[in-house]
N, C-alpha and C. Protein backbone atom coordinates (compact mmCIF):
# COMPACT_ATOMS: atom_id res chain seq x y z
N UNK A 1 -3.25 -36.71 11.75
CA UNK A 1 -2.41 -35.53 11.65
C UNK A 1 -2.14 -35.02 13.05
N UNK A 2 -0.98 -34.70 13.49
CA UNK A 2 -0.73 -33.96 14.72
C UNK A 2 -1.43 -32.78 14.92
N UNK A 3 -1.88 -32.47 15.83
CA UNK A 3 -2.06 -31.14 16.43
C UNK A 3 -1.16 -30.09 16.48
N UNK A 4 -0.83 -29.06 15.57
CA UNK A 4 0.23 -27.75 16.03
C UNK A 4 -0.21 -26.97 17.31
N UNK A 5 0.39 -26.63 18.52
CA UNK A 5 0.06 -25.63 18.81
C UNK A 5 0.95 -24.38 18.78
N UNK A 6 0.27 -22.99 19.27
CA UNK A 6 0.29 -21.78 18.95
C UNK A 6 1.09 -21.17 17.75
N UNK A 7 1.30 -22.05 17.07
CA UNK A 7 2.46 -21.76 15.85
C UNK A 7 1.62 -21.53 14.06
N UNK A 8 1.45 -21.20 13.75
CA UNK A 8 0.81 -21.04 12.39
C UNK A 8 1.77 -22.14 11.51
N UNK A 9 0.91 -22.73 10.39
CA UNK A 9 1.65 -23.17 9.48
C UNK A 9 0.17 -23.37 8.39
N UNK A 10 1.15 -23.98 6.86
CA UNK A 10 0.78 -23.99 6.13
C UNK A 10 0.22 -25.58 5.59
N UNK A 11 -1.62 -25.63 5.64
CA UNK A 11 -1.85 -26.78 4.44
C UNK A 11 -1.98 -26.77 3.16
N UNK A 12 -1.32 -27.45 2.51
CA UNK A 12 -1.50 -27.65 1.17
C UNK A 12 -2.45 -28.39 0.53
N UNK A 13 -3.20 -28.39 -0.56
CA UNK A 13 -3.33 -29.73 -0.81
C UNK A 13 -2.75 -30.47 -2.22
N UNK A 14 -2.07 -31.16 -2.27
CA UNK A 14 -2.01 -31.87 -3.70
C UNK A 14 -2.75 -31.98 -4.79
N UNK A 15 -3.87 -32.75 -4.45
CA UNK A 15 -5.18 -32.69 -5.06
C UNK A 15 -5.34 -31.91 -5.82
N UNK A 16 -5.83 -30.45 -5.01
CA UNK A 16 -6.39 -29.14 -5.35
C UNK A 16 -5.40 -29.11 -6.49
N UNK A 17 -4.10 -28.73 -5.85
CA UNK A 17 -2.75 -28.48 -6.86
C UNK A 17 -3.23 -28.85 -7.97
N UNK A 18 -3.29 -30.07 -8.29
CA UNK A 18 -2.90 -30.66 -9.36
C UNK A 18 -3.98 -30.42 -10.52
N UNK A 19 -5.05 -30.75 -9.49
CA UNK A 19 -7.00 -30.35 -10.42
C UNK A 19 -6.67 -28.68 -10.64
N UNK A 20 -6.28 -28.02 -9.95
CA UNK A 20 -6.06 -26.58 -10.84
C UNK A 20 -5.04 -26.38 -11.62
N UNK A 21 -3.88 -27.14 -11.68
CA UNK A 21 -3.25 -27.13 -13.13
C UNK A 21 -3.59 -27.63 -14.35
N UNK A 22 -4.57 -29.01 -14.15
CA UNK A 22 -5.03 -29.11 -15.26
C UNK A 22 -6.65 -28.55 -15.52
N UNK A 23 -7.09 -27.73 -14.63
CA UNK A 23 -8.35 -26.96 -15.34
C UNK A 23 -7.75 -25.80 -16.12
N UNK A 24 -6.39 -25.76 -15.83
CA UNK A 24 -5.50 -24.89 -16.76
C UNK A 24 -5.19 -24.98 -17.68
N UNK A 25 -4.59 -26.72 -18.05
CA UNK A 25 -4.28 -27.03 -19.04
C UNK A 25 -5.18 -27.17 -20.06
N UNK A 26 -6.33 -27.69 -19.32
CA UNK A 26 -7.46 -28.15 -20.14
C UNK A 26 -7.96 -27.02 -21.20
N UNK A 27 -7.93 -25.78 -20.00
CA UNK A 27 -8.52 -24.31 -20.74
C UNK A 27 -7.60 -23.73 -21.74
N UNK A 28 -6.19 -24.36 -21.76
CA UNK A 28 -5.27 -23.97 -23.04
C UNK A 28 -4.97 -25.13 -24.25
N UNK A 29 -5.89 -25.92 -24.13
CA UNK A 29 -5.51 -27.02 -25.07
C UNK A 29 -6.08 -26.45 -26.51
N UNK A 30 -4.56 -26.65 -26.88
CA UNK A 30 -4.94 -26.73 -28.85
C UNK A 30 -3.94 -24.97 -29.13
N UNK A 31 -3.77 -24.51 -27.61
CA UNK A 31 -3.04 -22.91 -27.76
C UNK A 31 -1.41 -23.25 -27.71
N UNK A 32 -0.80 -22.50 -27.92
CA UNK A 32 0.93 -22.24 -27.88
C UNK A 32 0.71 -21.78 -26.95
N UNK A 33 1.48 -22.49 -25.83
CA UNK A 33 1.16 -21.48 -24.51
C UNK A 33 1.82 -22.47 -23.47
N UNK A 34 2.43 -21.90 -22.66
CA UNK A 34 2.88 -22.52 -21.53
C UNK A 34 2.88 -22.17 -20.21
N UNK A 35 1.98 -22.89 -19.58
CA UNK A 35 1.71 -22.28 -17.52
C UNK A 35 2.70 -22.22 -17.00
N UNK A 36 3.06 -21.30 -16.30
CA UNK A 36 4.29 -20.72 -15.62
C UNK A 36 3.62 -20.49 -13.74
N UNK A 37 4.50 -21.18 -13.22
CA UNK A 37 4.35 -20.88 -11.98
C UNK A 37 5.25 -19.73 -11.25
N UNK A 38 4.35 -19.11 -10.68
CA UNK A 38 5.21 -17.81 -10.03
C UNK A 38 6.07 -17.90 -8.72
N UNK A 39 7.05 -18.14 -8.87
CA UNK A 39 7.84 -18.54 -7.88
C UNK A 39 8.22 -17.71 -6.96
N UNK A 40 7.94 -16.33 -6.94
CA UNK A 40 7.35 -15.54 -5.98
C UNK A 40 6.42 -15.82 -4.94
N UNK A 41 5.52 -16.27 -5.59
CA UNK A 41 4.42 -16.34 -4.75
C UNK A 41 4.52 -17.55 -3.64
N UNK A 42 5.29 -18.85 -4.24
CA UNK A 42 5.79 -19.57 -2.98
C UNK A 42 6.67 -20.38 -3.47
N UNK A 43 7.86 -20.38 -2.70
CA UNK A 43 8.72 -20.85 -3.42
C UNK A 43 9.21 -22.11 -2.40
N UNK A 44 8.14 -22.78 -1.94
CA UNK A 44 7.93 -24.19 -1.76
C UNK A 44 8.52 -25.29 -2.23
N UNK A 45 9.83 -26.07 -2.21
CA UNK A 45 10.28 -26.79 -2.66
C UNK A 45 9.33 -28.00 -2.93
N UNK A 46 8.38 -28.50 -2.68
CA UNK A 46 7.74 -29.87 -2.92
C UNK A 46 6.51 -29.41 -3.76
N UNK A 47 6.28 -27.99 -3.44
CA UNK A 47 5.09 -27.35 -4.80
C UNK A 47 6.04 -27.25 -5.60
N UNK A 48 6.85 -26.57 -5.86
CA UNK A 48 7.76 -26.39 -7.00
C UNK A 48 8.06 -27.86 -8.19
N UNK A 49 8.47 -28.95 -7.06
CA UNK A 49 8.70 -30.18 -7.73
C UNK A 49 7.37 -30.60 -8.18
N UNK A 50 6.27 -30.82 -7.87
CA UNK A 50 5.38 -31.01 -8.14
C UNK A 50 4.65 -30.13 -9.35
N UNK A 51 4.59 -28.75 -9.35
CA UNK A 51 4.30 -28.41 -10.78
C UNK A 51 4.91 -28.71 -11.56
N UNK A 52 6.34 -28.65 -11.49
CA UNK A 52 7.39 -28.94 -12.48
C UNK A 52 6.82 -30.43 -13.31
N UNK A 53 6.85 -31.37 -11.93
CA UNK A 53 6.38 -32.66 -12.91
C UNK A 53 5.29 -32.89 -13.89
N UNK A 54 4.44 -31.75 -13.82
CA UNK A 54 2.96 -31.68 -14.05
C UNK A 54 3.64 -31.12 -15.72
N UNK A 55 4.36 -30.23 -15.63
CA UNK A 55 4.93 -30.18 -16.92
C UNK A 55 5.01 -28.66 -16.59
N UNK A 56 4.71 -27.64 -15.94
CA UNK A 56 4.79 -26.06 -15.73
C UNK A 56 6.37 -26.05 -15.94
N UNK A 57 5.94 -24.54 -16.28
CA UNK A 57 7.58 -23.91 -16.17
C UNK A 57 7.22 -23.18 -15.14
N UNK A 58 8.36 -22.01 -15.19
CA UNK A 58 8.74 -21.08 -14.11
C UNK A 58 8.41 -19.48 -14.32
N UNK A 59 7.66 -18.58 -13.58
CA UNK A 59 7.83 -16.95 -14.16
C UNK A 59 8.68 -16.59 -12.59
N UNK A 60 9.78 -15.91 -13.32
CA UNK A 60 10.98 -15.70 -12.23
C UNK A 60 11.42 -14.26 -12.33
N UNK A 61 11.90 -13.58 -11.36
CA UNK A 61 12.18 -12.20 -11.01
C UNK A 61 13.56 -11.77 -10.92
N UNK A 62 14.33 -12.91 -9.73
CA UNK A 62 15.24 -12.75 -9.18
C UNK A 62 16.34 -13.88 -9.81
N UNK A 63 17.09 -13.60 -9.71
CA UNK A 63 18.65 -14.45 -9.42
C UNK A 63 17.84 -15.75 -8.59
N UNK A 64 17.64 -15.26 -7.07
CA UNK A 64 17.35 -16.11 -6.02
C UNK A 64 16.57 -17.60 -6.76
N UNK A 65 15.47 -16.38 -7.57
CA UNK A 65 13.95 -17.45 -8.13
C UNK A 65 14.88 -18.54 -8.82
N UNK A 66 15.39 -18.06 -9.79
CA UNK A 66 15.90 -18.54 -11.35
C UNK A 66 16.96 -19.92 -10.45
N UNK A 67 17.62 -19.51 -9.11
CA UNK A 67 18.35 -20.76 -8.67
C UNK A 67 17.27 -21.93 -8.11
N UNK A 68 16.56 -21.29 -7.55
CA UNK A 68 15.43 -22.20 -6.73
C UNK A 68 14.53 -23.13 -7.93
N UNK A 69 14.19 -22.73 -8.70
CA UNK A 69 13.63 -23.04 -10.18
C UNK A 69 14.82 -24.45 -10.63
N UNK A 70 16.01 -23.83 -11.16
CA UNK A 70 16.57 -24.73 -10.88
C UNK A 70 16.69 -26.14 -10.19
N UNK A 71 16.46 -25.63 -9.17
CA UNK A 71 16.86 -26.56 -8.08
C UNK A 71 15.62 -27.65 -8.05
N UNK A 72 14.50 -27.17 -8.50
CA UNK A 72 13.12 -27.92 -8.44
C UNK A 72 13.46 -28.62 -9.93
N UNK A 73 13.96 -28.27 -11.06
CA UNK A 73 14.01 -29.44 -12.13
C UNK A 73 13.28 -28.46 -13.17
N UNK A 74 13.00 -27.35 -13.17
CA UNK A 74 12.16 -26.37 -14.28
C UNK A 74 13.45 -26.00 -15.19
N UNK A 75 12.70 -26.44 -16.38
CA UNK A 75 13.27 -26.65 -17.47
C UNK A 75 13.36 -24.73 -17.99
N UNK A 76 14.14 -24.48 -18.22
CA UNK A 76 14.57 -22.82 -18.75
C UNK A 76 13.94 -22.46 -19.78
N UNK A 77 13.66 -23.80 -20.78
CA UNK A 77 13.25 -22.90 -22.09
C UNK A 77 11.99 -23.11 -22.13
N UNK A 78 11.14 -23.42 -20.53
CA UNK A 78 9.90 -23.42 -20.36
C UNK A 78 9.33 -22.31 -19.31
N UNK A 79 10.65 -21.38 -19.36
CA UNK A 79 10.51 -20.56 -18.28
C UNK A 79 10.49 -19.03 -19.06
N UNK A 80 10.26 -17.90 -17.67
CA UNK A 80 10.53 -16.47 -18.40
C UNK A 80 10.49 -16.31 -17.05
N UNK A 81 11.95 -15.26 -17.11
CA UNK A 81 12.24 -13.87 -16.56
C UNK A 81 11.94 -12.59 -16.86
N UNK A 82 11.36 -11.95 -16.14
CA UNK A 82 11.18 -10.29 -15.98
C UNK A 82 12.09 -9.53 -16.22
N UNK A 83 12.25 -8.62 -16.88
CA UNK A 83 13.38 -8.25 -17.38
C UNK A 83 14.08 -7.40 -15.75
N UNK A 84 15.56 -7.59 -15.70
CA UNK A 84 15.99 -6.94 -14.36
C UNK A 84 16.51 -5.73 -15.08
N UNK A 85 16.88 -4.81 -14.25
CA UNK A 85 18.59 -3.65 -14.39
C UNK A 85 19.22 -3.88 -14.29
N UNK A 86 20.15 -3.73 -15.24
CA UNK A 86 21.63 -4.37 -15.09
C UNK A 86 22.34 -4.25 -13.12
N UNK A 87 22.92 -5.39 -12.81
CA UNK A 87 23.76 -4.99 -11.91
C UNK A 87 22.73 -5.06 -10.78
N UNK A 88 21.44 -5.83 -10.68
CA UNK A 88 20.80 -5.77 -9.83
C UNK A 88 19.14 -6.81 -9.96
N UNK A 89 18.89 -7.03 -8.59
CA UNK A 89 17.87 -7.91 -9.07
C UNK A 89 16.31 -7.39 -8.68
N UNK A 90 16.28 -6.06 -9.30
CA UNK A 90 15.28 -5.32 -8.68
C UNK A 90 14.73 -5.61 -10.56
N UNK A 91 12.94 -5.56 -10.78
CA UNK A 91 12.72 -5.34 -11.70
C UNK A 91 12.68 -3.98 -12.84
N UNK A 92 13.17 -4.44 -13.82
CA UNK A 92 13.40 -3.09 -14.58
C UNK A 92 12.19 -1.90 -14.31
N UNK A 93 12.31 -0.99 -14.15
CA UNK A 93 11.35 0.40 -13.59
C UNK A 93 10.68 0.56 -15.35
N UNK A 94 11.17 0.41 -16.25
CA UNK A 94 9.93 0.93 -17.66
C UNK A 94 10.45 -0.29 -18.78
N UNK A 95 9.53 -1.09 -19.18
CA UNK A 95 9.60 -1.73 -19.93
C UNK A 95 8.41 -3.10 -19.83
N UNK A 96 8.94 -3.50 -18.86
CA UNK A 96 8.65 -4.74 -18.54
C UNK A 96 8.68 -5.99 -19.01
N UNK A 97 9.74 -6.14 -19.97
CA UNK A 97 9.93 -7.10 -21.25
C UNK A 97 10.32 -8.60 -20.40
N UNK A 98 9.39 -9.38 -20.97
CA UNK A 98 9.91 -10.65 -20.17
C UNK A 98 10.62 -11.63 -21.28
N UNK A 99 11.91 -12.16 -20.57
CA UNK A 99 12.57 -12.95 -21.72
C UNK A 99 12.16 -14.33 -21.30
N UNK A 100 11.85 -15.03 -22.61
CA UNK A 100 11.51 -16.53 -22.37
C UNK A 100 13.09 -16.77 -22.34
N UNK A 101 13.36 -17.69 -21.34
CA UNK A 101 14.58 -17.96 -21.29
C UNK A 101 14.57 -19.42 -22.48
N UNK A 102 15.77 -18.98 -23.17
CA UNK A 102 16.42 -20.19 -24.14
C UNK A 102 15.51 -20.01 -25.56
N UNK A 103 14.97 -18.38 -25.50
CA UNK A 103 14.17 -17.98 -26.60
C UNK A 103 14.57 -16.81 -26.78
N UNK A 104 14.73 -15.83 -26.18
CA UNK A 104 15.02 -14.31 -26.28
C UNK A 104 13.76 -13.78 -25.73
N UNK A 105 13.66 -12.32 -25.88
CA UNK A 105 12.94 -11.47 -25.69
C UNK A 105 11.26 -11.81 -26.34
N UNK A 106 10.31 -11.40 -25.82
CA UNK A 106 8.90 -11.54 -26.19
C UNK A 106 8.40 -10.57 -26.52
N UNK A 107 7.44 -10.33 -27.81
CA UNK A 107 7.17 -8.76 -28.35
C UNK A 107 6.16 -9.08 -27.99
């Protein structure tokens, strides 16, 4: 591996990745339930592709997320959005209703 200097950056590991999605999966087997990666939290194009393949969907906020999601191969009706305000991509202030996308609304 090269040496960076004075510059910060980020290691990943695959591995890890992958062994903590399925100590996930493992811990939901036999449930209706689907792991959602928060695409907030990094919206990493090669993590993204990589959960996706693992079988995750998406938990998305923004417009921005919901394109990037996209763009990684996350399937919609394995995904949910936060409910927004109309006319904006700020999250709704009282409710907090998240729509499974390609399902509707979640009670």
């Amino acid at each position: 591996m090269r040496q960076v200097r004075e510059s910060p950056f980020y290691l990943y590991s695959q591995a890890r990745i992958s062994a903590n999605y399925a100590a996930y999966q493992s811990a939901l087997r036999g449930l209706d339930s689907i792991i959602g990666y928060a695409v907030k939290a990094n919206n990493n194009m090669l993590i993204m592709r990589h959960l996706q393949s693992m079988g995750s969907g998406a938990v998305l906020v923004s417009g921005n997320e919901l394109r990037a999601a996209m763009v990684a191969g996350f399937d919609p009706t394995r995904s949910a959005q936060h409910c927004l305000a109309p006319g904006s991509e700020e999250p709704c202030k009282q409710g907090g209703q998240v729509t499974h996308l390609g399902r509707g609304p979640k009670s």
